[in-house]
N, C-alpha and C. Protein backbone atom coordinates (compact mmCIF):
# COMPACT_ATOMS: atom_id res chain seq x y z
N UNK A 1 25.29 76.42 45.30
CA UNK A 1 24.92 75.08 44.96
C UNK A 1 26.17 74.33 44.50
N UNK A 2 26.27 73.15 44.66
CA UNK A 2 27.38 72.65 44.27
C UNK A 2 27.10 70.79 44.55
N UNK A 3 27.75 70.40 43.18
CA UNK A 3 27.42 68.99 43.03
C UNK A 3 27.96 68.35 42.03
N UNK A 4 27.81 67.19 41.54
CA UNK A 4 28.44 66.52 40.23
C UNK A 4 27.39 66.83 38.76
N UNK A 5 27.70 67.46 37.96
CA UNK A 5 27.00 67.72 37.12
C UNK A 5 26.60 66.54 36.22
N UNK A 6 27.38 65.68 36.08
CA UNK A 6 27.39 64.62 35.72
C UNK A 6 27.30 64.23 34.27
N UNK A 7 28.65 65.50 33.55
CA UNK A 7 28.99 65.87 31.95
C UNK A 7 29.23 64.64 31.27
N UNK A 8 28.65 63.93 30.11
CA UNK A 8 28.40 62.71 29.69
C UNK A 8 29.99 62.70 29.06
N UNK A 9 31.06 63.46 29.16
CA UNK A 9 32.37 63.13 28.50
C UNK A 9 33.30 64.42 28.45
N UNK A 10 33.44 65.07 30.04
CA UNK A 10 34.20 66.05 30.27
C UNK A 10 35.45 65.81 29.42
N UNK A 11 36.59 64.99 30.05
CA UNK A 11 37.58 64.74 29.67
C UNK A 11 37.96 64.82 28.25
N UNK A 12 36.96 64.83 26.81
CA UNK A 12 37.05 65.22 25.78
C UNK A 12 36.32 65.51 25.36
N UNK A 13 35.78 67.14 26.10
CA UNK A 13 35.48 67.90 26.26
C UNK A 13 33.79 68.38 25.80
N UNK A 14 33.27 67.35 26.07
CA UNK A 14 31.50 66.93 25.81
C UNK A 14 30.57 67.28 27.60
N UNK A 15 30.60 68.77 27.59
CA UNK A 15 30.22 69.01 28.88
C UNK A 15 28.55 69.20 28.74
N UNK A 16 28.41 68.27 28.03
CA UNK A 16 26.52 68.04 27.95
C UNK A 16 26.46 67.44 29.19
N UNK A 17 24.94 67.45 29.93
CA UNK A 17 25.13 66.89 30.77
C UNK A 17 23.82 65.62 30.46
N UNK A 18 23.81 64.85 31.35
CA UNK A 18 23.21 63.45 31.15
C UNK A 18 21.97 63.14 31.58
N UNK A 19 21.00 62.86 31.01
CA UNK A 19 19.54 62.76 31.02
C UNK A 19 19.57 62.64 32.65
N UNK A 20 20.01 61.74 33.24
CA UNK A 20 19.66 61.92 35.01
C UNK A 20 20.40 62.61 36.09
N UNK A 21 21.13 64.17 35.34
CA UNK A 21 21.48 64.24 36.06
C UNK A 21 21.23 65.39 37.17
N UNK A 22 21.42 65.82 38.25
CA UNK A 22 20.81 66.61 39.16
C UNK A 22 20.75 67.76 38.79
N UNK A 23 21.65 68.25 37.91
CA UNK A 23 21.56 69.99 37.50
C UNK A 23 20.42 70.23 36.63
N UNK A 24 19.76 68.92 35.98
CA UNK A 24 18.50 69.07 34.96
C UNK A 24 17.32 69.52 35.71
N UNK A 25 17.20 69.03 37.13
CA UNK A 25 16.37 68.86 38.24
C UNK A 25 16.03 70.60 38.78
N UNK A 26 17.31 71.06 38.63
CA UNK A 26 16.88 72.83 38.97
C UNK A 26 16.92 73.77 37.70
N UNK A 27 16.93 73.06 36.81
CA UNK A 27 16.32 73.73 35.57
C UNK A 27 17.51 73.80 34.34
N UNK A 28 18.70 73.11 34.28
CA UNK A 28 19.83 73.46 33.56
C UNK A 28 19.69 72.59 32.15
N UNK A 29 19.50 72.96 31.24
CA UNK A 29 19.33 72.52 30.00
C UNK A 29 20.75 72.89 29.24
N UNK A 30 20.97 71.76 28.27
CA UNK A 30 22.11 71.62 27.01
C UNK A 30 22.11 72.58 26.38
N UNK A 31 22.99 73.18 25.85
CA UNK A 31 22.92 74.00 24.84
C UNK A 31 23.91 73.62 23.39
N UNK A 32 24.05 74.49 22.57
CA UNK A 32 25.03 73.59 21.45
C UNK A 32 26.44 74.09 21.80
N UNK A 33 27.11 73.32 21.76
CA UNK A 33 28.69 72.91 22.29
C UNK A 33 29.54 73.46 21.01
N UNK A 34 29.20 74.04 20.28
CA UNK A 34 29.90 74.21 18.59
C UNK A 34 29.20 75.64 18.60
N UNK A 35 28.84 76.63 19.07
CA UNK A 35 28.29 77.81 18.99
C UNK A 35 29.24 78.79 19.65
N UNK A 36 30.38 78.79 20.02
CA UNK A 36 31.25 79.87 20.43
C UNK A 36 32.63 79.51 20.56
N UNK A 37 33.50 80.19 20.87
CA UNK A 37 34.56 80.13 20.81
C UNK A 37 35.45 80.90 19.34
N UNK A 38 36.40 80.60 18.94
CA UNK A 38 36.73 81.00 17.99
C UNK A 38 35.65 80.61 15.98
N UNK A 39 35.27 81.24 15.75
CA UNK A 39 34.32 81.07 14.53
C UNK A 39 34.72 80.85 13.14
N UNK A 40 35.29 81.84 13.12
CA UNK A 40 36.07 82.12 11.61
C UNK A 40 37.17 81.16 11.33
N UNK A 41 36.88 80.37 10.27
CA UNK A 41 37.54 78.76 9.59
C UNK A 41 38.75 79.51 10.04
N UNK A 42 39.23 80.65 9.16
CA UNK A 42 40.89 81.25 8.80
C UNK A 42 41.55 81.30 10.35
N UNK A 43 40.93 81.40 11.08
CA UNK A 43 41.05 82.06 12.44
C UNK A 43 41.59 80.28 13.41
N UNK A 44 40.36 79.51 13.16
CA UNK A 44 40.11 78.04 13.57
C UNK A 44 41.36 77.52 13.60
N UNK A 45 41.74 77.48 12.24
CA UNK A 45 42.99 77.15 11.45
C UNK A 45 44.24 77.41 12.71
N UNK A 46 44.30 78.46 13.10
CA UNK A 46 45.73 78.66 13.80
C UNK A 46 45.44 78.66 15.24
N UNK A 47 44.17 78.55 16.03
CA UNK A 47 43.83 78.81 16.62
C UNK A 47 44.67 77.63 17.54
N UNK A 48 44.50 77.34 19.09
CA UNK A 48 45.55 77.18 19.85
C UNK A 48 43.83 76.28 20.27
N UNK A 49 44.30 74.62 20.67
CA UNK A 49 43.13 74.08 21.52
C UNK A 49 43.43 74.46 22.99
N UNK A 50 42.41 74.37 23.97
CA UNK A 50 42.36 74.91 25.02
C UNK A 50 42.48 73.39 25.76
N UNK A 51 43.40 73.97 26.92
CA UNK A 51 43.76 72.46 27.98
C UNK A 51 42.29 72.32 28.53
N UNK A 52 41.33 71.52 28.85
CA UNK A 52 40.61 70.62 29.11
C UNK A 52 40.50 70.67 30.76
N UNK A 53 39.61 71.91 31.33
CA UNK A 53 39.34 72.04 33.13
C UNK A 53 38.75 70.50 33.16
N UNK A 54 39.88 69.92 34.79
CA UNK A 54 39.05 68.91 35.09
C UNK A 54 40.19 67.50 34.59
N UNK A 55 41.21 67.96 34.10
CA UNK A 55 42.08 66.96 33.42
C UNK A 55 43.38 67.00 34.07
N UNK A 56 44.10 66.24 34.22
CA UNK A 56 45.01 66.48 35.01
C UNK A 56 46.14 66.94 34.18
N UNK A 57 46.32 67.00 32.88
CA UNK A 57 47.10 68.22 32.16
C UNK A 57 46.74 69.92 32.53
N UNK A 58 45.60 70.01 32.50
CA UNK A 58 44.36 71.39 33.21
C UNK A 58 45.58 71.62 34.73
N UNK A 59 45.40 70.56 35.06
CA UNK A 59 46.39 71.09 36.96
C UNK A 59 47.56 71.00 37.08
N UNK A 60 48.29 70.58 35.61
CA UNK A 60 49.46 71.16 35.65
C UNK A 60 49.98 72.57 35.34
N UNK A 61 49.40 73.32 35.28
CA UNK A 61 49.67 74.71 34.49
C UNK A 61 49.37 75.41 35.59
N UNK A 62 50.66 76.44 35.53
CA UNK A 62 50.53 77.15 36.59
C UNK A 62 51.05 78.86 36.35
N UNK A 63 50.64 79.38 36.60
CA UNK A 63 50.92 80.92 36.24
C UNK A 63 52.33 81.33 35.92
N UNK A 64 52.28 82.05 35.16
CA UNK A 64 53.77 82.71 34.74
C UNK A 64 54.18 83.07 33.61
N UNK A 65 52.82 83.08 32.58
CA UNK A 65 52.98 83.61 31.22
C UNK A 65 53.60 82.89 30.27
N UNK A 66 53.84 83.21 29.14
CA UNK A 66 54.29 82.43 27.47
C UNK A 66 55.71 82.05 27.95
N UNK A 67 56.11 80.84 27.52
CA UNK A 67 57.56 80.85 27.47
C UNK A 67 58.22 80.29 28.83
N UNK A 68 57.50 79.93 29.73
CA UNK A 68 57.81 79.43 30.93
C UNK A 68 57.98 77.81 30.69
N UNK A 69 58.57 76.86 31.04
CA UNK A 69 58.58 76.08 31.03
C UNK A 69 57.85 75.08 32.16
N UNK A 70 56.73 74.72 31.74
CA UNK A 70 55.77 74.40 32.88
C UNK A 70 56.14 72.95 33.03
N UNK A 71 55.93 72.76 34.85
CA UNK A 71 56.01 71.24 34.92
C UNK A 71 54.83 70.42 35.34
N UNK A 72 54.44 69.34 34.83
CA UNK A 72 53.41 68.55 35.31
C UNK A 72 52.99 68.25 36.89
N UNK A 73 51.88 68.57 37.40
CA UNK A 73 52.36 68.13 39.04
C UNK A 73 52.60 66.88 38.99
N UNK A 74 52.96 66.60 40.67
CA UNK A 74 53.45 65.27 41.70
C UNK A 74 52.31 65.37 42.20
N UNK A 75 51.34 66.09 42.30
CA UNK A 75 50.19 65.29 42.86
C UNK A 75 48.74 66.00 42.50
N UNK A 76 48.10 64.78 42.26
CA UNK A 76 46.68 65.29 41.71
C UNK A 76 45.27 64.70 42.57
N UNK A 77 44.29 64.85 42.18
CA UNK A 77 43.11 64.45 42.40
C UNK A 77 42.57 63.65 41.22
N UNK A 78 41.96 62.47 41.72
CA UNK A 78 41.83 61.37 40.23
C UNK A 78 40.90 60.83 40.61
N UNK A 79 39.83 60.53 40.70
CA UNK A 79 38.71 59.70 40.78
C UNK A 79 38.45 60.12 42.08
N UNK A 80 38.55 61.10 42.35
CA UNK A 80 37.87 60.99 43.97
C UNK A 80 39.05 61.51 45.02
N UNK A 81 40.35 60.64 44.80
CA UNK A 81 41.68 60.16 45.23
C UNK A 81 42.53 61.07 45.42
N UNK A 82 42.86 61.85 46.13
CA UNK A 82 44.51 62.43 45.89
C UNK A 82 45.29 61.17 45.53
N UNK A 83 45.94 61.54 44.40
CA UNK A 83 47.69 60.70 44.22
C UNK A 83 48.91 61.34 43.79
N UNK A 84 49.89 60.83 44.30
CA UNK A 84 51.00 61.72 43.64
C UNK A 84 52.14 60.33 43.03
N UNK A 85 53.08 61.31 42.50
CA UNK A 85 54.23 60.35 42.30
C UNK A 85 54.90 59.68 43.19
N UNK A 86 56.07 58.85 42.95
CA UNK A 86 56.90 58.77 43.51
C UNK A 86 57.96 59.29 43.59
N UNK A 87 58.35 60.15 44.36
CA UNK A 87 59.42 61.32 43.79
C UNK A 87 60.96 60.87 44.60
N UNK A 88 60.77 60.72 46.01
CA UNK A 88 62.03 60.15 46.43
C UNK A 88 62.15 58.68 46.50
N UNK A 89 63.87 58.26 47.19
CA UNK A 89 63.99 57.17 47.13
C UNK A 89 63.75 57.34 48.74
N UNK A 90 63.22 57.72 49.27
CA UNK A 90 62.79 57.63 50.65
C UNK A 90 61.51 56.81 50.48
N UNK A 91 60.35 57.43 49.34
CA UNK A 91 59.11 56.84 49.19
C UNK A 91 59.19 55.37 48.02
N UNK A 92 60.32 55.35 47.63
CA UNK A 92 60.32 54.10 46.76
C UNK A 92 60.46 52.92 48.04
N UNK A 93 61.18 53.21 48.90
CA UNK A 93 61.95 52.27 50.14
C UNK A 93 60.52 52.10 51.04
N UNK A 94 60.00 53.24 51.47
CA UNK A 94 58.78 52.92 51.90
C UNK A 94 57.80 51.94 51.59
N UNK A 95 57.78 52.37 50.33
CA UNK A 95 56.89 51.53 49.76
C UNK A 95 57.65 49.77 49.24
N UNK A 96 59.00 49.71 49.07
CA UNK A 96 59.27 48.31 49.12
C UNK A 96 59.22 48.25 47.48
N UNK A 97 59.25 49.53 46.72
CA UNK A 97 59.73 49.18 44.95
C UNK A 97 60.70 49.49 45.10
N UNK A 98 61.02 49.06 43.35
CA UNK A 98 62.55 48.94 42.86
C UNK A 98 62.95 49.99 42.21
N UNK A 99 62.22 51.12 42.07
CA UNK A 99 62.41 52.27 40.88
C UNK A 99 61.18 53.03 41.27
N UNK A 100 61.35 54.32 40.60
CA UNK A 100 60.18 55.43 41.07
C UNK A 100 58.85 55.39 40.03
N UNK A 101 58.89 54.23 39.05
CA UNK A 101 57.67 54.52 38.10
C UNK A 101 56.28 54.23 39.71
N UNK A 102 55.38 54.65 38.71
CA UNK A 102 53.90 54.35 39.36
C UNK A 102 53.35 55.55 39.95
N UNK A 103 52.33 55.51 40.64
CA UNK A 103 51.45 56.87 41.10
C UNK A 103 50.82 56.22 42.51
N UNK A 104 51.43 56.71 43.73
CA UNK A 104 50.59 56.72 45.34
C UNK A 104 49.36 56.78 45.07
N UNK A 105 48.43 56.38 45.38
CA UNK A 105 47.13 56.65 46.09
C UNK A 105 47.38 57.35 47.35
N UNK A 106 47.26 58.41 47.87
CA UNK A 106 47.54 59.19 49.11
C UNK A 106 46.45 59.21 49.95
N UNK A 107 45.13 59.29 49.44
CA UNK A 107 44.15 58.87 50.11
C UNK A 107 42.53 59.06 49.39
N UNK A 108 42.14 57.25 49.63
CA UNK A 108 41.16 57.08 48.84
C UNK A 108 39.51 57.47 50.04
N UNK A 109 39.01 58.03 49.80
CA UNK A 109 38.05 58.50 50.37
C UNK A 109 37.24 57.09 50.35
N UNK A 110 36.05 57.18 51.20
CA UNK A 110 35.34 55.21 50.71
C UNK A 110 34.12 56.15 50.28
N UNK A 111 34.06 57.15 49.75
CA UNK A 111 33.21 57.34 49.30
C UNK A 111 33.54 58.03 47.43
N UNK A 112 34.29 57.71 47.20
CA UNK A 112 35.35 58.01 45.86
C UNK A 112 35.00 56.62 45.03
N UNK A 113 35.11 57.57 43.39
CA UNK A 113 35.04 56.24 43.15
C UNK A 113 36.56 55.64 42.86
N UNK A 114 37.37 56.45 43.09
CA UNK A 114 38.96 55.41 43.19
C UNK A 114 38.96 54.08 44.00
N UNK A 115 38.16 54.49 45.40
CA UNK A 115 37.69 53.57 46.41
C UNK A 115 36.18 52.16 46.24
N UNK A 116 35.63 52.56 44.93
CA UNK A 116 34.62 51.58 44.35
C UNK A 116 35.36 50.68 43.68
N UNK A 117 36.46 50.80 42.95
CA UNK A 117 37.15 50.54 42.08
C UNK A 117 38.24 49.44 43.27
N UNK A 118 38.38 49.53 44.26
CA UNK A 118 39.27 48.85 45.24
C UNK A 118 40.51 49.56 45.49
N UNK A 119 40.83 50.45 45.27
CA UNK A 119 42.07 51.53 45.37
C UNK A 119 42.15 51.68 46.80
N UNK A 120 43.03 51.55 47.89
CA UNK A 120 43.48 51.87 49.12
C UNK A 120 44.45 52.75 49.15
N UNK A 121 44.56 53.22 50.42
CA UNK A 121 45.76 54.67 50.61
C UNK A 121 47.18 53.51 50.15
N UNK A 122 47.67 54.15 50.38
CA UNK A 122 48.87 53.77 50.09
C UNK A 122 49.39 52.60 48.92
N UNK A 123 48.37 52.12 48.32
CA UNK A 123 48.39 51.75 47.02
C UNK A 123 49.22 52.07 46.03
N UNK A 124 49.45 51.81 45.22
CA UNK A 124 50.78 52.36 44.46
C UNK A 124 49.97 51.78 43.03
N UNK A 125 49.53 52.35 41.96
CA UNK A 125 49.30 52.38 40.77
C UNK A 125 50.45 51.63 39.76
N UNK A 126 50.05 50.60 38.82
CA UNK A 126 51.58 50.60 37.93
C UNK A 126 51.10 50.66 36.65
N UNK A 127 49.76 49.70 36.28
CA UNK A 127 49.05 49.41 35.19
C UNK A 127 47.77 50.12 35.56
N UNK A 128 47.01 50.77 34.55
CA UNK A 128 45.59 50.84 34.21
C UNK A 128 45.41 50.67 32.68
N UNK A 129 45.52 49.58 32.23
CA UNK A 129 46.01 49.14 30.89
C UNK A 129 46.93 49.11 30.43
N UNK A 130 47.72 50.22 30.16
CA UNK A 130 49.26 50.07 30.03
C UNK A 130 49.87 50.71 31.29
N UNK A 131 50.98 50.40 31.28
CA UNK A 131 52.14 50.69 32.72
C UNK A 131 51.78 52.24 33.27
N UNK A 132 51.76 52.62 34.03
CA UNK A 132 51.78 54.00 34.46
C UNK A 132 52.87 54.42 35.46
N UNK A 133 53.76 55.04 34.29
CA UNK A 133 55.09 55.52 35.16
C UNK A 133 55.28 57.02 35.96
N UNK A 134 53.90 57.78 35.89
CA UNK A 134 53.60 59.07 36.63
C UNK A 134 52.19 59.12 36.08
N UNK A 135 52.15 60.57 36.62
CA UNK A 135 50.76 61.15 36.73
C UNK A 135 50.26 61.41 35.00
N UNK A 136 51.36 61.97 34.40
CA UNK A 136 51.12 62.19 32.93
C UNK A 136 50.65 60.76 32.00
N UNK A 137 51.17 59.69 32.51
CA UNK A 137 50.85 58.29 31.68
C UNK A 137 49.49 58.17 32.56
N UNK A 138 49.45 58.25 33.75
CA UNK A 138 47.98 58.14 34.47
C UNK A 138 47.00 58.77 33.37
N UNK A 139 47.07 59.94 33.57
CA UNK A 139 46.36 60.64 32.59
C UNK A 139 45.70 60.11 30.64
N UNK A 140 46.75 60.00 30.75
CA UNK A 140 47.18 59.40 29.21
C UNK A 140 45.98 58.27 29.35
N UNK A 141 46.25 57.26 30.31
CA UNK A 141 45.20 55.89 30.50
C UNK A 141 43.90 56.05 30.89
N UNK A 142 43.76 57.44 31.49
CA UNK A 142 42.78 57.08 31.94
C UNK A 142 41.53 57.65 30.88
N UNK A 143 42.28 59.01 29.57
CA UNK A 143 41.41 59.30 28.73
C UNK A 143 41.10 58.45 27.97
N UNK A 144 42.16 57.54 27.48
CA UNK A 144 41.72 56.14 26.94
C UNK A 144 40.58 55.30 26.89
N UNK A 145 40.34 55.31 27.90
CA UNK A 145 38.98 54.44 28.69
C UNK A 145 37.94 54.69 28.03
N UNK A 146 36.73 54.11 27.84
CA UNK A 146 35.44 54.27 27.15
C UNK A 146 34.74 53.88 27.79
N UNK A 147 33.00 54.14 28.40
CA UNK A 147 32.08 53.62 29.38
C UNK A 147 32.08 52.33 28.74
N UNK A 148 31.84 51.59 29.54
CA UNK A 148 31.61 49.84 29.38
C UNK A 148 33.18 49.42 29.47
N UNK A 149 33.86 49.63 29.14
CA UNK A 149 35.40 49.27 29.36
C UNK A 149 35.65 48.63 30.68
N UNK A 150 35.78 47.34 30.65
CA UNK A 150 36.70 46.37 31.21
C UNK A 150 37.96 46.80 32.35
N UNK A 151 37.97 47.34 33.53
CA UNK A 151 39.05 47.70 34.52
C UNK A 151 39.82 46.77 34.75
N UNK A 152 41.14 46.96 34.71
CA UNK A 152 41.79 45.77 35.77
C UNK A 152 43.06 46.59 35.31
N UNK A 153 43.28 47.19 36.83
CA UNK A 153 44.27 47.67 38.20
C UNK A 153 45.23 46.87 38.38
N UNK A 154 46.40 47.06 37.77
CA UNK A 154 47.40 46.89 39.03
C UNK A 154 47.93 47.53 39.97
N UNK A 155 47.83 47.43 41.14
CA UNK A 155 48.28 48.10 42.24
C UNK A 155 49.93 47.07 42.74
N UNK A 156 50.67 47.73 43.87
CA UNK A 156 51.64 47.72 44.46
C UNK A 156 51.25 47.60 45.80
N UNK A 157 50.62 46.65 47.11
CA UNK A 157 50.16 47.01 47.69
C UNK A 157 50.66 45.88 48.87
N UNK A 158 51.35 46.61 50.21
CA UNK A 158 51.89 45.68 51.22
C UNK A 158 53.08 45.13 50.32
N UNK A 159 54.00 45.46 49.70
CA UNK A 159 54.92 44.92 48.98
C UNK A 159 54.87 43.36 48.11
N UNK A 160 53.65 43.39 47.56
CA UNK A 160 53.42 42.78 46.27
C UNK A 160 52.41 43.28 45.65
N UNK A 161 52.52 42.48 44.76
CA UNK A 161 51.46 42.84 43.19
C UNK A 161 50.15 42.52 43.18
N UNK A 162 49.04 43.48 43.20
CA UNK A 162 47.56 42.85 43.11
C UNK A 162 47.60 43.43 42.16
N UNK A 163 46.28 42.86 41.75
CA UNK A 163 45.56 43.06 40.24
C UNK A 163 44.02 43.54 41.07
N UNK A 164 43.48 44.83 40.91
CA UNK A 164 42.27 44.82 41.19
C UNK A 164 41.30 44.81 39.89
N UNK A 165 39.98 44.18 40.05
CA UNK A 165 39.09 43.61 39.01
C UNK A 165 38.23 44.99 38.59
């Protein structure tokens, strides 16, 4: 089986799921979210928070044990969307910017909601409230956000500046 569970606040880390959503339909009920994990206050105390499946800090981590110096990816999945950085000046020239900040849209599915939102392939991300100079400030903006919150996109798109609503 496989589908959107439709967790009322994955991203910080509230994987209840939501009065309408389809997994309730084949029998999946809430349970308490504060009942496991580490228990003991003394223990709590030093205890290490866990990166957040589903976050795009979560898909930066990549095997190789303590002490590795891990790097953030160049390209993720975000609303639906593959996007990545801008990593060369091959893709800055392509695209007709002046510098490598921002995040590609690589490809918006029309059935994504990157693509409800007005996001096109080759789109280039700069603002989602504040500037987004990679995938890590992407991130950063997009936990920010609160349901009912007000969107407005700037994109990079055909070599000028839209604002999507």
């Amino acid at each position: 089986m496989k589908g959107d569970a439709r967790f009322r606040a994955p991203l910080k880390g509230d994987y209840r799921v939501a009065a309408g959503s389809p997994a309730r339909r084949v029998g999946f009920r809430n349970f308490p979210m504060d009942r496991f994990g580490v228990r003991k206050p003394e223990l709590r105390r030093i205890a290490r928070t866990p990166v957040l499946p589903g976050t795009l800090e979560a898909a930066s981590i990549r095997s190789g044990g303590w002490g590795r110096d891990y790097r953030f990816p160049t390209t993720a999945e975000w609303l639906g969307a593959t996007v990545k950085e801008i990593e060369t000046d091959g893709e800055m020239s392509a695209m007709g910017l002046g510098d490598h900040r921002g995040v590609m849209v690589v490809r918006s599915p029309l059935n994504s909601i990157a693509a409800s939102l007005g996001l096109r392939d080759r789109d280039v991300i700069l603002e989602l409230r504040s500037p987004v100079e990679n995938l890590r400030s992407l991130s950063v903006a997009t936990v920010a956000l609160h349901p009912g919150d007000r969107l407005e996109i700037k994109v990079w798109r055909a070599q000028r500046l839209e604002t999507l609503p």
